[in-house]
Protein backbone atom coordinates (compact mmCIF):
# COMPACT_ATOMS: atom_id res chain seq x y z
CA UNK A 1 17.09 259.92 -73.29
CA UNK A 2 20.18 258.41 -71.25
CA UNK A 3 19.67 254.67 -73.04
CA UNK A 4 22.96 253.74 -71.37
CA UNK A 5 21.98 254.41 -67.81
CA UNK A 6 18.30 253.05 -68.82
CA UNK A 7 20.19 249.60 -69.30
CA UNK A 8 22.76 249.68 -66.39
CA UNK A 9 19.18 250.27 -64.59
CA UNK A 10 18.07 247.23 -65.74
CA UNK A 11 21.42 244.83 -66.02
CA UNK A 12 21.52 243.41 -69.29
CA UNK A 13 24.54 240.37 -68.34
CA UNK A 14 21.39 239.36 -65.64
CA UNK A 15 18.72 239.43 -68.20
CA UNK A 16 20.52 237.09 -69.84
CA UNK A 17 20.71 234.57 -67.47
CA UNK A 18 17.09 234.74 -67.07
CA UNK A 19 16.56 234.21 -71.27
CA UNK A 20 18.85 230.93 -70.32
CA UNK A 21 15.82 229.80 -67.19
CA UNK A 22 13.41 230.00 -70.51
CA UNK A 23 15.09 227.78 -72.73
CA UNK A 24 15.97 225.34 -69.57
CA UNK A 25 12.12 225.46 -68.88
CA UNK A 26 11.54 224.65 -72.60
CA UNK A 27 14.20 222.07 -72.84
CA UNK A 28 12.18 220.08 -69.25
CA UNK A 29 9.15 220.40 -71.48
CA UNK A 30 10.94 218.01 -73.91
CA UNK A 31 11.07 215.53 -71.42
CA UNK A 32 7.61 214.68 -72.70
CA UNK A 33 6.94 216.29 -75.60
CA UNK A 34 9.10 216.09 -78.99
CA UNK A 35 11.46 219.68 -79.36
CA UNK A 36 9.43 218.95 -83.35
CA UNK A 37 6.06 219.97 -82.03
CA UNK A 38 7.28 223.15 -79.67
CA UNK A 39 6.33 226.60 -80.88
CA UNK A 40 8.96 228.23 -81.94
CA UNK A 41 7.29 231.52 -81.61
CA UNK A 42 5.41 230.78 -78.12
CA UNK A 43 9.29 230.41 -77.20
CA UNK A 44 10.19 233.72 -78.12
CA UNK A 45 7.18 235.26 -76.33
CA UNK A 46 8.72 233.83 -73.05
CA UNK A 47 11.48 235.26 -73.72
CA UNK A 48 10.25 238.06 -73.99
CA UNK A 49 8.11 237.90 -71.20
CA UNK A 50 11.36 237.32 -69.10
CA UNK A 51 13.28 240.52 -70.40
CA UNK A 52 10.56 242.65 -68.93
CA UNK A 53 10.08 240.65 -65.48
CA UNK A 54 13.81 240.24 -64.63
CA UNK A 55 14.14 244.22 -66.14
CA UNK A 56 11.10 245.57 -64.10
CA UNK A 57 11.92 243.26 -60.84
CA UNK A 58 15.33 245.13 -61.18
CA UNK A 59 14.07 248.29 -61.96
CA UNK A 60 11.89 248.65 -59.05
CA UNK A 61 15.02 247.49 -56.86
CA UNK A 62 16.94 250.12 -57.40
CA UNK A 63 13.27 252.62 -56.75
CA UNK A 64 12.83 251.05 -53.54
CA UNK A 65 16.47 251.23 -52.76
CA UNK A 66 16.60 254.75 -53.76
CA UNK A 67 18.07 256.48 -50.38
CA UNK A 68 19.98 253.31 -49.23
CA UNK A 69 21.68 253.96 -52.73
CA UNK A 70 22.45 257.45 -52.13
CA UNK A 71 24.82 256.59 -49.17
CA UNK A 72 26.22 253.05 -50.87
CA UNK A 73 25.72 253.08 -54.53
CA UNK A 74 25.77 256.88 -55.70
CA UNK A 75 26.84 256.25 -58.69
CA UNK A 76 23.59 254.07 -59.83
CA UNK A 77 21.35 255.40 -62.92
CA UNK A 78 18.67 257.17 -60.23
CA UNK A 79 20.49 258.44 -57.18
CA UNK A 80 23.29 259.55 -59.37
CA UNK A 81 20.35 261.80 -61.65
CA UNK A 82 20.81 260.18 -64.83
CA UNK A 83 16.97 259.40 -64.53
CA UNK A 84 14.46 260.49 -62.59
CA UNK A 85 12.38 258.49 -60.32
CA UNK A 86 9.56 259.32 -61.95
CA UNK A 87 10.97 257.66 -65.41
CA UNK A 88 12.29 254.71 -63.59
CA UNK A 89 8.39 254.41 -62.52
CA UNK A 90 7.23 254.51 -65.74
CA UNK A 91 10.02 252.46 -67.18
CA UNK A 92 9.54 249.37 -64.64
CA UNK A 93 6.26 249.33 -64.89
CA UNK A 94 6.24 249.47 -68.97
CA UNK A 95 8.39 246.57 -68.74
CA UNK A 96 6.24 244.34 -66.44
CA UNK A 97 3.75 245.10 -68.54
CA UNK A 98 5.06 243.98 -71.56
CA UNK A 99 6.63 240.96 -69.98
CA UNK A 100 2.68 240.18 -68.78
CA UNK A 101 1.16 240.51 -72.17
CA UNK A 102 3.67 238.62 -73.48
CA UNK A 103 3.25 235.78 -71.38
CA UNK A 104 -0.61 235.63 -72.16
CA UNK A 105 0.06 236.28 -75.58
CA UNK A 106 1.63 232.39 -74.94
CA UNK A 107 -1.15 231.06 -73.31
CA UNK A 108 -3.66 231.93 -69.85
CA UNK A 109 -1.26 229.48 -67.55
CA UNK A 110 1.96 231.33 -68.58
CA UNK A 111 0.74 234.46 -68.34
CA UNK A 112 -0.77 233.61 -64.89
CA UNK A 113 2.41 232.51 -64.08
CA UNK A 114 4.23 235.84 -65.33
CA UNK A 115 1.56 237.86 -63.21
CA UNK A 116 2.72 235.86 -59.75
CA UNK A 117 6.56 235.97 -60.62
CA UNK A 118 5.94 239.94 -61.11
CA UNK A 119 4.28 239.93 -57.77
CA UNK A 120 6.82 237.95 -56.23
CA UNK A 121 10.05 240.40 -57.43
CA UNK A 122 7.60 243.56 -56.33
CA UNK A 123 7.13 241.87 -52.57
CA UNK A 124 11.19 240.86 -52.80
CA UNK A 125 11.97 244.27 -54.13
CA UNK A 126 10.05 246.17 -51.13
CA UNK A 127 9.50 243.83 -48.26
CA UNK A 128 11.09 240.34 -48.66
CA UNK A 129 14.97 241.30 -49.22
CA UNK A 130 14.54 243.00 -45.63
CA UNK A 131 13.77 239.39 -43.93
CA UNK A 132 16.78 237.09 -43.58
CA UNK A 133 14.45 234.29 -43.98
CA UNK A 134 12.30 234.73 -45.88
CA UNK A 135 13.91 237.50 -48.52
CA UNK A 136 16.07 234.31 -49.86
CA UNK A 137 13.70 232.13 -50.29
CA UNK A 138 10.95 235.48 -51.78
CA UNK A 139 14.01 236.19 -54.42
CA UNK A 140 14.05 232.22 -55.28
CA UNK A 141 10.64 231.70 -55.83
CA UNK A 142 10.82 234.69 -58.81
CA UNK A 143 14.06 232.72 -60.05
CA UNK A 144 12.17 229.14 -59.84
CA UNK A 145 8.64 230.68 -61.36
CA UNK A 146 10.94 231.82 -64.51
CA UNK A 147 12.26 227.93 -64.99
CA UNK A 148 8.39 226.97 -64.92
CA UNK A 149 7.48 230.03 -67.69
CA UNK A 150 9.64 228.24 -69.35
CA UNK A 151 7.99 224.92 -68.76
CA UNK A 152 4.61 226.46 -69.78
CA UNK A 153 5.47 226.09 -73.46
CA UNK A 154 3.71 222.48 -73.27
CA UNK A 155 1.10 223.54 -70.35
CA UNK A 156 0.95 220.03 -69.57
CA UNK A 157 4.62 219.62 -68.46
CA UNK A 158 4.18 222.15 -65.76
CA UNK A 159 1.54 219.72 -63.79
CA UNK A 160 4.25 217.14 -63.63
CA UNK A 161 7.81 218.91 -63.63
CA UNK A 162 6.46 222.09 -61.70
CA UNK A 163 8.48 221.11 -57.99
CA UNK A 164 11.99 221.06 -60.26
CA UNK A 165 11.34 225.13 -60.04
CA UNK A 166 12.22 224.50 -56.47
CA UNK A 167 16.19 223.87 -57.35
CA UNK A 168 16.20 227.33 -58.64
CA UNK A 169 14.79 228.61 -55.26
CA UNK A 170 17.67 226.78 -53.67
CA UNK A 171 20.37 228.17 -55.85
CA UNK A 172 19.02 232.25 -56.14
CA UNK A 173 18.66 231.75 -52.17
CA UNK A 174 22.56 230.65 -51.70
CA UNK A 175 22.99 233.83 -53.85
CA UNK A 176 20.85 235.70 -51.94
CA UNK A 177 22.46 235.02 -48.59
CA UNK A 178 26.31 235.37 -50.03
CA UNK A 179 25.03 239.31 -51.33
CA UNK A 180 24.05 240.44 -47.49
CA UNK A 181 27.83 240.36 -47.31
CA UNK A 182 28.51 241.93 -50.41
CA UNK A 183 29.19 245.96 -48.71
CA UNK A 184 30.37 245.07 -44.64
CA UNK A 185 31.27 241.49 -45.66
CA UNK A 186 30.42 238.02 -44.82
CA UNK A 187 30.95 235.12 -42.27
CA UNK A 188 32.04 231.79 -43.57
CA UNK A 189 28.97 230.00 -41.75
CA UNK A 190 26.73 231.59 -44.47
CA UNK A 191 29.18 231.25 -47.10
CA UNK A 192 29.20 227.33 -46.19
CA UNK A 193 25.52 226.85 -45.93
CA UNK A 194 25.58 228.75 -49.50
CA UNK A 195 28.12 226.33 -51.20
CA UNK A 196 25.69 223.49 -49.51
CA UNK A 197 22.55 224.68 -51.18
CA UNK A 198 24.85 224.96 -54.62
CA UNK A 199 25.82 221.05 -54.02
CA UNK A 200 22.26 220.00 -53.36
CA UNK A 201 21.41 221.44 -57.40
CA UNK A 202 23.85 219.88 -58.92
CA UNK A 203 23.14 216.43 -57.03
CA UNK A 204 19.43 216.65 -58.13
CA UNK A 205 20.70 217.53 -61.85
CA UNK A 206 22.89 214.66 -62.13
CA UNK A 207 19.81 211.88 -60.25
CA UNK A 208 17.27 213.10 -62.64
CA UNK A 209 20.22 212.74 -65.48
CA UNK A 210 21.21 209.39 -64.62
CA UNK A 211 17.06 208.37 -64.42
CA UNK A 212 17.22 209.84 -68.04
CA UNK A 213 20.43 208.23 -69.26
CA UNK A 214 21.91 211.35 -69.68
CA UNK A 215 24.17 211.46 -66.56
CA UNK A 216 27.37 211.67 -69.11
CA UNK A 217 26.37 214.79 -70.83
CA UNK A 218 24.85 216.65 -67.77
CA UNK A 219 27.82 215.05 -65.74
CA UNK A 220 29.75 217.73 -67.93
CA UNK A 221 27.90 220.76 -67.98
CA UNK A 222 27.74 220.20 -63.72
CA UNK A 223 31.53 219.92 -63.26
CA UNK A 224 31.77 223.23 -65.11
CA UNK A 225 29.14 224.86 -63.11
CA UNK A 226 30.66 223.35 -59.82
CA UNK A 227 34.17 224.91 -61.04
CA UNK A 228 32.60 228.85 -62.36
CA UNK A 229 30.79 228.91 -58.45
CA UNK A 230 33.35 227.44 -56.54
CA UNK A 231 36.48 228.98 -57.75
CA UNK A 232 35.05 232.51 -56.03
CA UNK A 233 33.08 231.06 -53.10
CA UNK A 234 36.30 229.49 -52.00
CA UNK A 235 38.12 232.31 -51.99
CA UNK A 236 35.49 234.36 -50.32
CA UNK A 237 35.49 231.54 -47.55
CA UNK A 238 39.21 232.11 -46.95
CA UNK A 239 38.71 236.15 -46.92
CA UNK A 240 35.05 237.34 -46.43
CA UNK A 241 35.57 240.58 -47.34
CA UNK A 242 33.15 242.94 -49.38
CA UNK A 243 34.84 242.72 -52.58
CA UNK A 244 35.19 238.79 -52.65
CA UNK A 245 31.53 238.42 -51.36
CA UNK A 246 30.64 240.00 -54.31
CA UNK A 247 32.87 238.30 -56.98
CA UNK A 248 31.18 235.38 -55.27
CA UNK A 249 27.75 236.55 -56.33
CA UNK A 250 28.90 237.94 -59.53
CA UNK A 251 29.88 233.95 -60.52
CA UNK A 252 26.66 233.23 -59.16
CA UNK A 253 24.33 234.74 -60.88
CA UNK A 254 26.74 234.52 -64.15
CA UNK A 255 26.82 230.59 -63.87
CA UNK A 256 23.05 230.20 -63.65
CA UNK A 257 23.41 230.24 -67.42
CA UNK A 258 25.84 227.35 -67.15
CA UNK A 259 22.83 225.54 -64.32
CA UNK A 260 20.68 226.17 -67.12
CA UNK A 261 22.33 224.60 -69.67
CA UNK A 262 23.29 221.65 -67.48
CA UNK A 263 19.02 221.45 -67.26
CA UNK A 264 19.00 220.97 -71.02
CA UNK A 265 21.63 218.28 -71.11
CA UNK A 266 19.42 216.43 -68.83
CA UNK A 267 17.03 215.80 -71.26
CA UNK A 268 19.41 214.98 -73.69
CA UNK A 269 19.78 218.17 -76.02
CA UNK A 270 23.26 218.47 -76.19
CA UNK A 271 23.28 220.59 -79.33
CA UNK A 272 21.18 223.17 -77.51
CA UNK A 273 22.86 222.81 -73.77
CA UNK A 274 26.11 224.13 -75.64
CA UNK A 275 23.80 227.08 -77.62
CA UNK A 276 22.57 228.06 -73.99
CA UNK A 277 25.97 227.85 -72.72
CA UNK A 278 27.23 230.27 -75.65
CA UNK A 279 25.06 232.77 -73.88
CA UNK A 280 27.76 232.92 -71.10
CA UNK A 281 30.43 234.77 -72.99
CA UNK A 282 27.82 237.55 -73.73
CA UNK A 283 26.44 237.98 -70.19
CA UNK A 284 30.17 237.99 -68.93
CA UNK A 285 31.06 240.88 -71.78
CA UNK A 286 28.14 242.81 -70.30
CA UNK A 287 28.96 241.95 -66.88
CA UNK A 288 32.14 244.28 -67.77
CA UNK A 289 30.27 247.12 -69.00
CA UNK A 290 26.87 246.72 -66.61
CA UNK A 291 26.41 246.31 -62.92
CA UNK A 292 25.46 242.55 -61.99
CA UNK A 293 25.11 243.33 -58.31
């Protein structure tokens, strides 16, 4: 077995970033409930849980974009041969599967949610990244239903924080709409809007911070987000082209780790805002040997 081509399948640097939406849903869960009485293990199943949704939602990308590959992306794990549709099949679907167990293994409302978020990336995957509209806004709502997994540590936090998974929506949407440029490139309209929809987070990071008291330390943790996304949207403004659309996505998705751990200084865990952000420098070392995009 190929294991190498398995795991450019199934972008490890991305998987990362979704680990980091866990541990921001966990750290919004202490905004009620002492980090003390969390379960360490129940936060380990999540993660888990997210490795196989993120992996699978990926994995049956790349199946449904099988022939479009062939012409634009030949040298991906399943047009290029290294595995067979057939094993991708099997190997998606193992790892939804895993991801849903795990998730009930937590507790009936997070594995409820799991179930809809792997729904969600199978409608994106094969329907919903077709609609300019709505494919955006599909792709956000699996990115926004991984913040509240997260949540669902403390079942009771997702009742009252559950419309903060609409930020994520927001941000995997501006992503979304900078990628349709990322092969024939862009317009600078869309890039704008984009860089809008990044501004709009990071204002409703800092408000909830500065409700909190914590608008210093997430204050931070923003600016450094702001600069990671910003430094390649800009330049993608000033030159749309295909290559700088998709360094613009590539700091995208990348810097949701850094979003995330700006979520966890707004409740006030510093210590663990700077662990999450230490997840960066990994997903950016595997960003250089695995496909983000």
């Amino acid at each position: 077995m190929n294991i190498k081509a398995y795991l450019q399948l199934c972008r490890p640097a991305n998987i990362i970033t979704a680990i980091a939406d866990i541990l921001a849903g966990v750290a919004i869960a202490s905004f009620a409930t002492p980090l003390t009485e969390i379960n360490p293990f129940g936060v380990i199943l999540l993660c888990i849980s997210t490795i196989g949704l993120y992996g699978g939602g990926i994995v049956f990308n790349d199946i449904f974009d099988l022939e479009l590959d062939k012409i634009e992306r030949p040298e991906r794990a399943i047009p290029s041969g290294r595995i067979s549709l057939r094993n991708a099949y099997i190997f998606g679907t193992v790892l939804l599967l895993i991801a849903i167990i795990s998730a009930f293994s937590n507790g009936s409302l997070s594995g409820i949610i799991a179930t809809l978020i792997a729904i969600s990336a199978l409608v994106y995957d094969k329907y919903g990244k077709h609609h300019s509209f709505l494919g955006p806004i599909n792709m956000g709502l699996c990115r926004g239903g991984n913040l509240i997994l997260g949540m669902s540590i403390v079942a009771n936090t997702v009742s009252e924080w559950w419309w903060l998974g609409i930020l994520p929506v927001c941000y995997i949407a501006a992503i979304t709409i900078i990628s349709r440029g990322e092969v024939h490139g862009g317009n600078k309209n869309t890039l704008y809007f984009a860089g809008l929809l990044y501004i709009m987070v990071s204002i409703s990071q800092l408000t909830i911070a500065y409700k909190l008291d914590n608008l210093l330390i997430t204050l931070a943790f923003v600016a450094i987000h702001i600069y990671l996304i910003f430094k390649s949207l800009l330049k993608a403004i000033s030159n749309p082209i295909g290559p700088n659309i998709s360094k613009a996505v590539k700091a995208g998705v990348l810097a949701l780790i850094v979003m995330d751990a700006a979520w966890v200084s707004v409740s006030g865990n510093f210590v663990i805002a700077l662990f999450v952000l230490i997840l960066l420098p990994i997903s950016i070392k595997l960003a250089k040997v695995f496909a983000v995009t």
